[in-house]
Protein backbone atom coordinates (compact mmCIF):
# COMPACT_ATOMS: atom_id res chain seq x y z
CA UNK A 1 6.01 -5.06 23.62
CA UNK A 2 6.92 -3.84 19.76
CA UNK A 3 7.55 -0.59 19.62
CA UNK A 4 5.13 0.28 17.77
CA UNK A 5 6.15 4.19 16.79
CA UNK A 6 7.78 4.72 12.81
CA UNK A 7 10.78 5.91 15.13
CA UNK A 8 12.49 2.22 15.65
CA UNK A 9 12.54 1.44 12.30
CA UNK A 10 14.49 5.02 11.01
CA UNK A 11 16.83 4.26 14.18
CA UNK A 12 17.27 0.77 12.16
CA UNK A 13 17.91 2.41 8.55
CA UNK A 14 20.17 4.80 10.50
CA UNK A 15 22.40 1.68 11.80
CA UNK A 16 22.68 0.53 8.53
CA UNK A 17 23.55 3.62 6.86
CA UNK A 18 20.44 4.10 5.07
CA UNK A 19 19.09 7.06 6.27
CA UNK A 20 20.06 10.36 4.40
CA UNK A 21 20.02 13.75 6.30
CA UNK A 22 19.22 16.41 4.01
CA UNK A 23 20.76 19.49 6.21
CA UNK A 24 20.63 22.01 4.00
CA UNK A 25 17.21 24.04 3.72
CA UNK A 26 14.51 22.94 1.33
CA UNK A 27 11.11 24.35 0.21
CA UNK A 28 8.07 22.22 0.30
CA UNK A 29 7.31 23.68 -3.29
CA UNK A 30 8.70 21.27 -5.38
CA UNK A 31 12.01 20.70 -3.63
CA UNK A 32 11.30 17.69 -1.40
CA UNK A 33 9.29 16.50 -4.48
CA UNK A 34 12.75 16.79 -6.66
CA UNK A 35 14.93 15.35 -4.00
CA UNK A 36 12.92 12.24 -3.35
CA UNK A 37 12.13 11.59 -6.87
CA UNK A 38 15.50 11.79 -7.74
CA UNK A 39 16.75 9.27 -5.07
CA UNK A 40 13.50 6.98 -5.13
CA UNK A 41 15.53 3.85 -4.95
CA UNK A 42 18.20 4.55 -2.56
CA UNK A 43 18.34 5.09 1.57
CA UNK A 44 15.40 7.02 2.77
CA UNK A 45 15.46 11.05 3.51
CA UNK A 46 14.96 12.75 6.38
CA UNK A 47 14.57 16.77 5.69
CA UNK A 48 15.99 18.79 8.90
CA UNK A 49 15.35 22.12 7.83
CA UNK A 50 11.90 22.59 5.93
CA UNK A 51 11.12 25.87 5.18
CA UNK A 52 10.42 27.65 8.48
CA UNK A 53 8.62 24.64 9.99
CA UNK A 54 9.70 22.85 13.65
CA UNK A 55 9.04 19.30 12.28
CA UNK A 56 11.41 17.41 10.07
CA UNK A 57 10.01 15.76 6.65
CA UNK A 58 10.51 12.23 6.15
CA UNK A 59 10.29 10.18 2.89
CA UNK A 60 11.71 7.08 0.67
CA UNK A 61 10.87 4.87 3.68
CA UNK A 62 8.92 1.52 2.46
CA UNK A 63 10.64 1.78 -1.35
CA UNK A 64 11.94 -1.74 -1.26
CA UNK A 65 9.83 -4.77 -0.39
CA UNK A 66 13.51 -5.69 1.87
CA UNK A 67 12.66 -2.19 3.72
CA UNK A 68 8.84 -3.44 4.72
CA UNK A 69 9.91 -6.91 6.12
CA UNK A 70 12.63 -5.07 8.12
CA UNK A 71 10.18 -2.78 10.31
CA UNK A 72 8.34 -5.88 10.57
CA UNK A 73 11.30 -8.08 11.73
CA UNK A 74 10.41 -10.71 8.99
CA UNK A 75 12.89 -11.58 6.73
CA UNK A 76 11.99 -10.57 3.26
CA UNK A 77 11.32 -13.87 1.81
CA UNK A 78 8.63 -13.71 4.59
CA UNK A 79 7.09 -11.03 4.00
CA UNK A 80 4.00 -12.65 1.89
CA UNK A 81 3.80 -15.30 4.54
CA UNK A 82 3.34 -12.97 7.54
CA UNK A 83 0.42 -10.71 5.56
CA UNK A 84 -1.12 -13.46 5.01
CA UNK A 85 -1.29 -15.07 8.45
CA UNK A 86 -1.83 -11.26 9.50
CA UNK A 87 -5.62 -11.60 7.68
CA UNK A 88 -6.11 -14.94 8.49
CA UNK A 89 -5.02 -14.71 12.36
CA UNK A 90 -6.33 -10.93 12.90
CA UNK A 91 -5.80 -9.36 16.99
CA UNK A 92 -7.95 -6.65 18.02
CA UNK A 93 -6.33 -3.78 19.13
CA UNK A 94 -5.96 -2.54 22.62
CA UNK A 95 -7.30 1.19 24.00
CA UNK A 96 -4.46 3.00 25.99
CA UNK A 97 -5.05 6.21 28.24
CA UNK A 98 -1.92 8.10 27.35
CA UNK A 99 -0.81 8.57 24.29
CA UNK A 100 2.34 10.51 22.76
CA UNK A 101 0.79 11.71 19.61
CA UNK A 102 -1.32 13.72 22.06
CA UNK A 103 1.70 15.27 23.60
CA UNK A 104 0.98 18.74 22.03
CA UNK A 105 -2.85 19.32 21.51
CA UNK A 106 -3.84 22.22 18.82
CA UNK A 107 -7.29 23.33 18.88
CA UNK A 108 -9.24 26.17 16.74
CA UNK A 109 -8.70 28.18 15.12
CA UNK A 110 -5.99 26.43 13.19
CA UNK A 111 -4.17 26.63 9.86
CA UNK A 112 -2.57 23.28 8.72
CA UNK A 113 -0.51 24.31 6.30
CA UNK A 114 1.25 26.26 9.28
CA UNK A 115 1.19 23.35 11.88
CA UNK A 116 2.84 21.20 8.90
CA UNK A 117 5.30 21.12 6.37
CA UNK A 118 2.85 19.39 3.57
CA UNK A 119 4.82 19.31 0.10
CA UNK A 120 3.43 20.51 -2.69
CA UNK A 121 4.23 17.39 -5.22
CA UNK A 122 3.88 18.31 -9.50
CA UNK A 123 3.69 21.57 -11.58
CA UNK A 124 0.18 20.98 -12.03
CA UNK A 125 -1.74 20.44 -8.78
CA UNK A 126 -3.06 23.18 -7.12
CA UNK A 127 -2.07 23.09 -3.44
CA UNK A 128 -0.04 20.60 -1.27
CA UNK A 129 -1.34 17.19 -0.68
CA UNK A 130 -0.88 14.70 2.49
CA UNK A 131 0.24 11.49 0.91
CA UNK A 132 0.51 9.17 3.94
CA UNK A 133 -2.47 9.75 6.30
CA UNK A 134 -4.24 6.70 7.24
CA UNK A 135 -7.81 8.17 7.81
CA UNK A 136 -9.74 6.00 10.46
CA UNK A 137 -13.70 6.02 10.31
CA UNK A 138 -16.66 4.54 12.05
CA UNK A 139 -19.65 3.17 9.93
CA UNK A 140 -22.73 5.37 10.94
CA UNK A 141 -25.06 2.26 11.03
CA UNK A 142 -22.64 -0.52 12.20
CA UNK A 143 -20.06 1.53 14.33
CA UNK A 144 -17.71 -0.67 12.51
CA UNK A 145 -14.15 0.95 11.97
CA UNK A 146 -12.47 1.84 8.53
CA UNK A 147 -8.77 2.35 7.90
CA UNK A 148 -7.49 3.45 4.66
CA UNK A 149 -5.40 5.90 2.75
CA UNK A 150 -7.01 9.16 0.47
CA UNK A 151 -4.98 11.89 -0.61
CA UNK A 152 -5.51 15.31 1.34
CA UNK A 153 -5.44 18.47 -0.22
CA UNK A 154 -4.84 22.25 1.98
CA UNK A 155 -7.56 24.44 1.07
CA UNK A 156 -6.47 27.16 3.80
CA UNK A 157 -6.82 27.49 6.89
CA UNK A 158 -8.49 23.99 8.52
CA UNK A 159 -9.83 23.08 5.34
CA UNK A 160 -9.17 20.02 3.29
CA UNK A 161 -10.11 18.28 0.45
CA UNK A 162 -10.60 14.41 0.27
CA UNK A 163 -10.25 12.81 -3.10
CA UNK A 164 -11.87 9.67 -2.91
CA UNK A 165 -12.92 6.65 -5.30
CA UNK A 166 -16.78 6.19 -4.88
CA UNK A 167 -16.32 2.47 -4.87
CA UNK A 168 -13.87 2.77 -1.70
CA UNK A 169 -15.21 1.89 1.16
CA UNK A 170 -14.95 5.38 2.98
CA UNK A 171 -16.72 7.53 0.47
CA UNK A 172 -19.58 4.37 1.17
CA UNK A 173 -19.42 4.83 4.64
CA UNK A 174 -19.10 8.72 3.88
CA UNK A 175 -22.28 8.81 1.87
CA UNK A 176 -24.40 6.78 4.21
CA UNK A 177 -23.57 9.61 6.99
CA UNK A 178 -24.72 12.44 4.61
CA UNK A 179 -28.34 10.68 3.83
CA UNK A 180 -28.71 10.05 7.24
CA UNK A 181 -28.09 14.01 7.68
CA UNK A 182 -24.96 14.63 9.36
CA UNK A 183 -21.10 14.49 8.19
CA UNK A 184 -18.91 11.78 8.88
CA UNK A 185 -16.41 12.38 11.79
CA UNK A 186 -12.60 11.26 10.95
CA UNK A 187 -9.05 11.24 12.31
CA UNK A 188 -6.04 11.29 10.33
CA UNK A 189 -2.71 9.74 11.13
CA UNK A 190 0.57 11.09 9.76
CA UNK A 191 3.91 9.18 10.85
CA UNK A 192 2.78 5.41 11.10
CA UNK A 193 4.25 1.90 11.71
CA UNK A 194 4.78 0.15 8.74
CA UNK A 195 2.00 -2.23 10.10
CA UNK A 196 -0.58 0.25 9.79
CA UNK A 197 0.22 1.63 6.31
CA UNK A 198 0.06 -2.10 5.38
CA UNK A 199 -3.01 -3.17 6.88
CA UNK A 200 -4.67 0.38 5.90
CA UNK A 201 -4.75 -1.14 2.23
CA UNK A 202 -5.44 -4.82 2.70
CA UNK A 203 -8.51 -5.45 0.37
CA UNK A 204 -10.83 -6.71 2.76
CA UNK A 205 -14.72 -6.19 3.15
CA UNK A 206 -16.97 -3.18 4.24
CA UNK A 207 -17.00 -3.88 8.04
CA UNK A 208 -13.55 -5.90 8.46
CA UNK A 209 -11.40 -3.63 11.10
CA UNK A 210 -7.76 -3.01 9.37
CA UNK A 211 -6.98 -2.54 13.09
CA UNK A 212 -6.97 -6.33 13.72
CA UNK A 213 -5.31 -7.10 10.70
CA UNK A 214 -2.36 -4.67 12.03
CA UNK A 215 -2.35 -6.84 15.36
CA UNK A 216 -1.66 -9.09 13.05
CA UNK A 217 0.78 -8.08 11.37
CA UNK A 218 2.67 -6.71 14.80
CA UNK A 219 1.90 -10.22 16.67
CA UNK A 220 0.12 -7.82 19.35
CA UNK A 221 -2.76 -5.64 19.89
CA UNK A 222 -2.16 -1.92 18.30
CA UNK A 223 -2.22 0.63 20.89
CA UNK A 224 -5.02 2.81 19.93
CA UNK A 225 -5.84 5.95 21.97
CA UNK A 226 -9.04 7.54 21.99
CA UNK A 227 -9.61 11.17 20.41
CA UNK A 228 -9.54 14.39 22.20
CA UNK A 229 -13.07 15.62 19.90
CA UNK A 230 -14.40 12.85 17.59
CA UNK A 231 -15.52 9.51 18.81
CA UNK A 232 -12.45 7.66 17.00
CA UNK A 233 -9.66 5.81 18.00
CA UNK A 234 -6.18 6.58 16.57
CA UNK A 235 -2.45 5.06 16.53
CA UNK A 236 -1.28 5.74 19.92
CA UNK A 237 2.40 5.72 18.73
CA UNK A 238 1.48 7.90 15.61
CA UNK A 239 3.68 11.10 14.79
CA UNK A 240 0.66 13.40 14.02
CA UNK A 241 -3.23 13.30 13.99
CA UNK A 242 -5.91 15.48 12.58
CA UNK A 243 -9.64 15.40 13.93
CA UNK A 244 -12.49 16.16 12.05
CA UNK A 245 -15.12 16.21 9.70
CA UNK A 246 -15.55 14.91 6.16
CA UNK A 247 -18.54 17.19 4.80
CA UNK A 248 -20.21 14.47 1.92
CA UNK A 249 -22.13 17.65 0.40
CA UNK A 250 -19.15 20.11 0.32
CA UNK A 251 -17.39 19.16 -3.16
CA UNK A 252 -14.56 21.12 -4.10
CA UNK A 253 -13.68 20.84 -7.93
CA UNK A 254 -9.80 18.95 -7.86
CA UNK A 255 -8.44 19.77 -11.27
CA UNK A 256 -5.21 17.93 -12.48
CA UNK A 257 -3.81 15.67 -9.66
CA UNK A 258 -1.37 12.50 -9.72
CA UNK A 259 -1.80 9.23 -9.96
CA UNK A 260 0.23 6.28 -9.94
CA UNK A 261 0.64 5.76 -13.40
CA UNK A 262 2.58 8.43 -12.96
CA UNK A 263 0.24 11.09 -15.52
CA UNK A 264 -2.55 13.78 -14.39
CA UNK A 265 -5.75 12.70 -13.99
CA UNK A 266 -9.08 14.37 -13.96
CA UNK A 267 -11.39 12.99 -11.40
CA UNK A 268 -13.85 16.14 -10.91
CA UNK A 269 -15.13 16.86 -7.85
CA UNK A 270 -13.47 15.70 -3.93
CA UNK A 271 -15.01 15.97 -0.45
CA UNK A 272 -14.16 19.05 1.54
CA UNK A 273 -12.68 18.40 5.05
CA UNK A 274 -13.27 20.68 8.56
CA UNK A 275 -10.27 19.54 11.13
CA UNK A 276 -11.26 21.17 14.36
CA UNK A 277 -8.21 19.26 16.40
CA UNK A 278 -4.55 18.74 15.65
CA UNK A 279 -2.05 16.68 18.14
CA UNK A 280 1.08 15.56 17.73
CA UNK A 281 4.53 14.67 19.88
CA UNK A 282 6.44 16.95 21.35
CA UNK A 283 9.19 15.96 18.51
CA UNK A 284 6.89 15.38 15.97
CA UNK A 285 8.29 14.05 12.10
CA UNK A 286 6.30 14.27 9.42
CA UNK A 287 6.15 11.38 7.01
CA UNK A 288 5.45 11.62 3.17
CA UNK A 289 4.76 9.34 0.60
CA UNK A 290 5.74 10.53 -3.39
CA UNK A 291 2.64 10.28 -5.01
CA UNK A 292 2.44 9.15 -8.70
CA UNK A 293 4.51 6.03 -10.21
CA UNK A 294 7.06 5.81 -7.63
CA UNK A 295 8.27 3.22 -5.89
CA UNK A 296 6.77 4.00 -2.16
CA UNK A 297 3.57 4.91 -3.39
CA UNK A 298 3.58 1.64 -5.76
CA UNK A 299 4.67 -0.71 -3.36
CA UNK A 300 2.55 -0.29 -0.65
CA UNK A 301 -0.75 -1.28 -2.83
CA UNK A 302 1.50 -4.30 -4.13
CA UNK A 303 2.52 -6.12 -1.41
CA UNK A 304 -1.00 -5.62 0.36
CA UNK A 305 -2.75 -6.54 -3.02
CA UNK A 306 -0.44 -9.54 -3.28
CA UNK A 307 -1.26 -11.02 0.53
CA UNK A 308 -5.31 -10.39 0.00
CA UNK A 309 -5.27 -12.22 -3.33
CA UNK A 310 -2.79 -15.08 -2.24
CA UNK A 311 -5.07 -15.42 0.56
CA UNK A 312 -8.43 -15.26 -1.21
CA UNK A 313 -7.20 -17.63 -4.65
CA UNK A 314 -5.82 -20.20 -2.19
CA UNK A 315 -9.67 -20.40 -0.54
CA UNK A 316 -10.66 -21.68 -4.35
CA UNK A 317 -7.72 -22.87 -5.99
CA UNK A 318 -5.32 -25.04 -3.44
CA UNK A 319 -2.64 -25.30 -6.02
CA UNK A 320 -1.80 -21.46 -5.77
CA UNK A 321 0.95 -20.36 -3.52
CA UNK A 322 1.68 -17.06 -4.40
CA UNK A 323 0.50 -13.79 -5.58
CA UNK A 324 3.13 -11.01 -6.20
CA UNK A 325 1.85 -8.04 -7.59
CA UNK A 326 4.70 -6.25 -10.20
CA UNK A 327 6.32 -3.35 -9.36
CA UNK A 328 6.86 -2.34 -13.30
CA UNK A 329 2.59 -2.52 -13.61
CA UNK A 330 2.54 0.64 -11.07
CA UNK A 331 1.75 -1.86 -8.06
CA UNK A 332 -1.55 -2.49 -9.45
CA UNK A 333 -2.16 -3.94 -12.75
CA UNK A 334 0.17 -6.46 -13.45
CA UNK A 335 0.69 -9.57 -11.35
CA UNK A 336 2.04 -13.44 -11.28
CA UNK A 337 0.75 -16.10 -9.96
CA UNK A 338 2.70 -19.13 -9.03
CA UNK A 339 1.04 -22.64 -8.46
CA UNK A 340 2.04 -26.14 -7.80
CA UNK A 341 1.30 -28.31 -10.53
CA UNK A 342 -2.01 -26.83 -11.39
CA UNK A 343 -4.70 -29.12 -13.11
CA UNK A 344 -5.60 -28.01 -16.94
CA UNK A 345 -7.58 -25.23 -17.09
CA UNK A 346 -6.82 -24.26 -13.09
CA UNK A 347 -4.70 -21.31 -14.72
CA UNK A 348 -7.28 -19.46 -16.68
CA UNK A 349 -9.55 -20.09 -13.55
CA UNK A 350 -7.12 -18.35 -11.63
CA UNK A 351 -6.76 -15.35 -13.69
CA UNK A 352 -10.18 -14.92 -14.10
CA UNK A 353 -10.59 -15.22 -10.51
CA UNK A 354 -7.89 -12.57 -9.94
CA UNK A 355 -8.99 -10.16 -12.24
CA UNK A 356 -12.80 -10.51 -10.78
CA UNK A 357 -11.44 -10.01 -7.16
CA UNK A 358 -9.28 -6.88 -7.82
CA UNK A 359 -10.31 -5.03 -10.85
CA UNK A 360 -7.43 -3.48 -11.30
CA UNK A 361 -5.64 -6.04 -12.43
CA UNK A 362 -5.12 -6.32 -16.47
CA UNK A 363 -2.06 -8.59 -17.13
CA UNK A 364 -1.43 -11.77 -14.88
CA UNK A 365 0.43 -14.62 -15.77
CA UNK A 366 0.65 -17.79 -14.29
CA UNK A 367 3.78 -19.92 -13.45
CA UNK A 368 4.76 -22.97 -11.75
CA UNK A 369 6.00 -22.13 -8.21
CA UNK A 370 9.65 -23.36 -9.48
CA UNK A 371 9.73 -19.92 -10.98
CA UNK A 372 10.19 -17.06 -8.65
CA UNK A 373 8.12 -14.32 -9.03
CA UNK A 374 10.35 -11.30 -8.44
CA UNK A 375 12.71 -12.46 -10.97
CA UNK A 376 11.78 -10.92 -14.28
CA UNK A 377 14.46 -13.57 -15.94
CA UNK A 378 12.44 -16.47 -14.76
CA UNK A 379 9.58 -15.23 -15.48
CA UNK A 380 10.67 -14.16 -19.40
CA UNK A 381 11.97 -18.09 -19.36
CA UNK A 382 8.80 -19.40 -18.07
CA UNK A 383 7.00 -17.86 -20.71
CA UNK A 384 9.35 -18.66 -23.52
CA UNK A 385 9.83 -22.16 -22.17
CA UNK A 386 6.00 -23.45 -20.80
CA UNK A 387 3.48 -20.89 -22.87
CA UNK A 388 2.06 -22.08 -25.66
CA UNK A 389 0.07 -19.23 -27.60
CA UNK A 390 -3.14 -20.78 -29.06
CA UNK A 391 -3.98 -22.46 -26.04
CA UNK A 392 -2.36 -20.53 -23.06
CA UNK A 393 -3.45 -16.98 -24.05
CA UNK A 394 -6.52 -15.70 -22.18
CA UNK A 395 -8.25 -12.38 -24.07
CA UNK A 396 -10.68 -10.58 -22.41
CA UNK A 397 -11.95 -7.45 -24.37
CA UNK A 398 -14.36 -5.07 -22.69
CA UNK A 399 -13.83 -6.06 -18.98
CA UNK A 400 -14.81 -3.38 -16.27
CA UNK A 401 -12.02 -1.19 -15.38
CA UNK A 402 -11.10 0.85 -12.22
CA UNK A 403 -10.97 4.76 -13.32
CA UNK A 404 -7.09 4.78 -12.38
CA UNK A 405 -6.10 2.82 -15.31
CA UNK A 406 -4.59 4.78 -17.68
CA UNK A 407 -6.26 3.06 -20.51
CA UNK A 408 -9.72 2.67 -19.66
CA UNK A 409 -12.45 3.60 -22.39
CA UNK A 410 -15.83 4.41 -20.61
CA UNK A 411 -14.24 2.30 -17.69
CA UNK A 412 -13.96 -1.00 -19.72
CA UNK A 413 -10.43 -2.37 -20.35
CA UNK A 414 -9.42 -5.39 -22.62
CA UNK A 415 -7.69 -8.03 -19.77
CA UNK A 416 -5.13 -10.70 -20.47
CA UNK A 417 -3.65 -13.37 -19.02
CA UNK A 418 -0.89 -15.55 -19.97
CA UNK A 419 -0.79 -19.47 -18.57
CA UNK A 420 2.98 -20.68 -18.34
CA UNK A 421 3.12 -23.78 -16.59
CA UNK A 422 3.75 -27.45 -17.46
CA UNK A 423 1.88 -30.22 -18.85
CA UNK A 424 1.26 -33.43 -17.49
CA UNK A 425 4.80 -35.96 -18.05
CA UNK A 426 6.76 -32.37 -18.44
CA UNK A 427 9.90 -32.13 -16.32
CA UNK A 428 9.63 -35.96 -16.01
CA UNK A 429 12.77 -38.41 -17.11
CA UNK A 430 12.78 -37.42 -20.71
CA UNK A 431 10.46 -35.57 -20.59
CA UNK A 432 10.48 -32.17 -22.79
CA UNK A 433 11.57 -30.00 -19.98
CA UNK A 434 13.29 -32.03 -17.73
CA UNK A 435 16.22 -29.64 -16.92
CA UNK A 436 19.80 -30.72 -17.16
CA UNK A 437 22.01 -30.94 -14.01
CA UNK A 438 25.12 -33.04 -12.86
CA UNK A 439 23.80 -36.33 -10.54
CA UNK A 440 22.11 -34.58 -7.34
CA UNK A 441 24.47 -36.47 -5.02
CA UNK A 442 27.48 -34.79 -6.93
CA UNK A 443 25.60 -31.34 -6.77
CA UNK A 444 24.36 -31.65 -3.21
CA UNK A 445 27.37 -32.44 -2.02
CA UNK A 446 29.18 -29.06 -3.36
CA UNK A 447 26.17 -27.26 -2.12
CA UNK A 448 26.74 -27.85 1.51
CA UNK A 449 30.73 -27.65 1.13
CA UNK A 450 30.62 -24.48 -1.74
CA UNK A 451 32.65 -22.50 0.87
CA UNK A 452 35.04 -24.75 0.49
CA UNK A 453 35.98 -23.94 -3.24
C-alpha cells in the first residue's frame, strides 16, 4: 500500500536536502507570503513556529514539475505519461473506518482562523485565504462526487467565503442545490497527496469522480473516510478537514484578490461558507499554496491541463503526442503541442481544437515531436527553422475568453497559434532541413562508450 499521506514525500525532500526549516518565528501577515515568494524556486519550507499556532505551515512543495513525479514515484520524463493513463485507466476509491485526519475532532462553536495558521497573502486582500483545500461535493440530483480547488477566505469565526468561477463545475452543482432549496454540504481538505491536488484539477466532465482519476494516478484505490456531519467522503490520509455548508444565496462582496497572472482582480461577489466540523491529526501540518503567478500555484493547472488535453487531442488527432502547458503563460494560456509528422492543415486543427477544449488557452504552437517541449531553445529554433509566416500563422480575433485572462475585453480575447513543423520531403537526404551529423555508426558508437573519453 502507497502511503498515501503528504508526509512521505516531505520525509523524501528532507533526504535530499530540500526541505528548509524556517525556525525562527513568523507572522501569517505577510511574512510566510515574503518568505515563500522570495524562495519560489528553491527546496520547499516548512514554518515551525507560526505565530502562536500548534501546527507547522508548509509551502514551495509541487514548484518543479521534477518535485510532482517524485511524490508520485514516476520519473519526470513520465510524468505526462502516468496522468494520462491516470484518466484513461481511472480506480475507484476505497471507504476506510478509521481515519487519522479524524484524530482530533473540533465541533461548534469554532473559530478557524484560531484552529489554523491561514496566511494572509498581498497588501490588498482583505483577510487570509486557504490556497490548497481540495473541496469535495456531491451533485444534489446525481449524488455524483466533485473534487476541485476554490480559494477560501476567513470571515470570522466559522465563516468563509468561496470565490468561485460560475462556469466551474462546483458553483453548477452549488446552484442546482440552492433552486432546489437547500445549501450544498462540503468538506475541505488541507495537507494532500500530490495525487489528489493533481486529479482535483484534471479537466474532466460534470459527473466524472476526480477520486478515480487519483486511484489512478496512485495505482490503488484512495482511502477515503466518511465525514463525522456531512454525507461526504474525504482523504483519509489528509492533514486537515473542514465540514460544512456552502450557502449559494449568502454572497459576500470579495474586493481585490489574486490571481495567477500575478495582478488584482475584481470578481464581485463569492459564496459565504458555514463549517460546523473541523478534524485533523494529532500532528497536524498545514499546507499552503502562494497564490498569484507563482510557480506552485502555476504548475499545478499546467501539468493537469497538459495530461487532459494530450489525452483529449490524441482521441481526434493521432499524430499528437504531447501537450505541455508553459510555465512562462502563468500555467494556463500558453501551450505546445508536439506531433509526429502531422498531415497539412492537422496543425491549425489542433490549435483550434485546443483552444475550443480549454478556453484559456491564447498562444499554442505546434512542433514536431523531435522538439522538446520544455526547452524554450528548441522551441525558439523550431519556430525560426519550420514556421513560415503567411501560411503557418493562425489569427483568431474576438474568441471567448475565461475572466482570468488578464486581457480579456467583455470576455473576448484575440487567439493565436503558430504551426512549426515540417513539410513533406523536409529532413529527407537533401532535403532543406536535413540536419548535419557525423555517419550514425561513428556517432553511435561514441554514444554508448562517451564515458570512455
Amino acid at each position: 500500500m502507497t502511503d498515501q499521506s503528504m508526509r512521505s514525500f516531505l520525509a523524501a525532500l528532507e533526504n535530499k536536502g530540500e526541505l528548509h526549516h524556517v525556525e525562527r518565528n513568523v507572522d501569517t501577515r505577510f511574512e510566510i507570503a515574503s518568505v515563500l515568494s522570495l524562495r519560489e524556486r528553491g527546496p520547499a519550507q516548512l514554518f515551525t513556529r507560526v505565530n502562536d499556532a500548534t501546527m507547522s505551515v508548509v509551502g514551495n512543495l509541487y514548484n518543479d514539475r521534477g518535485r510532482f513525479a517524485c511524490a508520485l514515484d514516476v520519473p519526470r520524463a513520465g510524468l505526462d505519461a502516468l496522468c494520462v493513463s491516470a484518466l484513461e485507466r481511472p480506480i475507484a476509491p476505497k471507504i476506510v473506518e478509521d481515519a487519522p485526519v479524524q484524530q482530533i475532532v473540533h465541533r461548534q462553536p469554532l473559530d478557524i482562523g484560531s484552529l489554523l495558521p491561514v496566511p494572509h497573502w498581498f497588501e490588498r486582500e482583505a483577510a487570509p485565504y486557504i490556497t490548497a483545500g481540495v473541496i469535495v461535493a456531491k451533485d444534489p440530483e446525481t449524488g455524483r462526487r466533485n473534487v476541485s480547488i476554490a480559494r477560501l477566505r476567513l470571515e470570522g469565526g466559522n465563516r468563509l467565503m468561496a470565490g468561485i468561477a460560475k462556469n466551474h463545475h462546483l458553483a453548477r452543482i452549488a446552484e442546482k442545490a440552492h433552486h432546489r432549496g437547500h445549501d450544498l454540504e462540503i468538506a475541505v481538505a488541507i495537507g494532500n497527496h500530490a495525487a489528489v491536488l493533481l486529479g482535483s484539477q484534471m479537466y474532466v466532465g460534470l459527473g466524472d469522480d476526480e477520486f478515480d482519476i487519483v486511484g489512478g494516478l496512485l495505482g490503488e484505490p484512495v482511502e477515503l473516510v466518511k465525514c463525522k456531519t456531512v454525507d461526504l467522503e474525504v482523504p483519509a490520509h489528509a492533514e486537515i478537514v473542514l465540514e460544512g455548508r456552502l450557502r449559494p444565496a449568502d454572497l459576500i462582496e470579495e474586493g481585490a484578490v489574486s490571481e495567477f497572472p500575478g495582478f488584482y482582480v475584481y470578481y464581485g461577489p463569492g459564496i459565504g461558507v458555514e463549517i460546523g466540523c473541523v478534524t485533523h491529526r494529532a500532528d497536524a501540518i498545514y499546507q499552503a499554496i502562494l497564490p498569484g503567478y507563482a510557480a506552485e500555484h502555476c504548475l499545478l493547472g499546467a501539468v493537469a491541463i497538459g495530461a487532459t488535453l494530450t489525452r483529449d487531442l490524441q482521441r481526434s488527432i493521432p499524430a499528437v503526442r504531447r501537450v505541455f502547458v508553459a510555465d512562462g503563460g502563468m500555467g494556463r494560456l500558453h501551450a505546445i503541442i508536439t506531433m509526429h509528422r502531422p498531415r497539412l492543415g492537422e496543425g491549425k486543427r489542433a490549435v483550434i481544437l485546443a483552444m475550443g477544449l480549454v478556453n484559456l488557452l491564447k498562444l499554442v504552437t505546434v512542433v514536431e515531436d523531435d522538439i522538446d517541449p520544455e526547452d524554450p531553445r528548441q522551441v525558439e529554433w523550431s519556430l525560426a527553422a519550420r514556421f513560415r509566416g503567411h501560411e503557418d500563422l493562425l489569427v483568431l480575433p474576438g474568441v471567448r475568453a475565461d475572466r482570468c485572462d488578464p486581457l480579456h475585453e467583455d470576455l473576448v480575447v484575440t487567439k493565436i497559434g503558430m504551426i512549426a513543423t515540417t513539410r513533406p520531403g523536409d529532413g529527407e537526404p537533401g532535403g532543406r532541413s536535413e540536419f548535419v551529423m557525423p555517419p550514425r555508426d561513428v556517432f553511435e558508437r561514441i554514444r554508448q562508450n562517451l564515458h570512455l573519453y
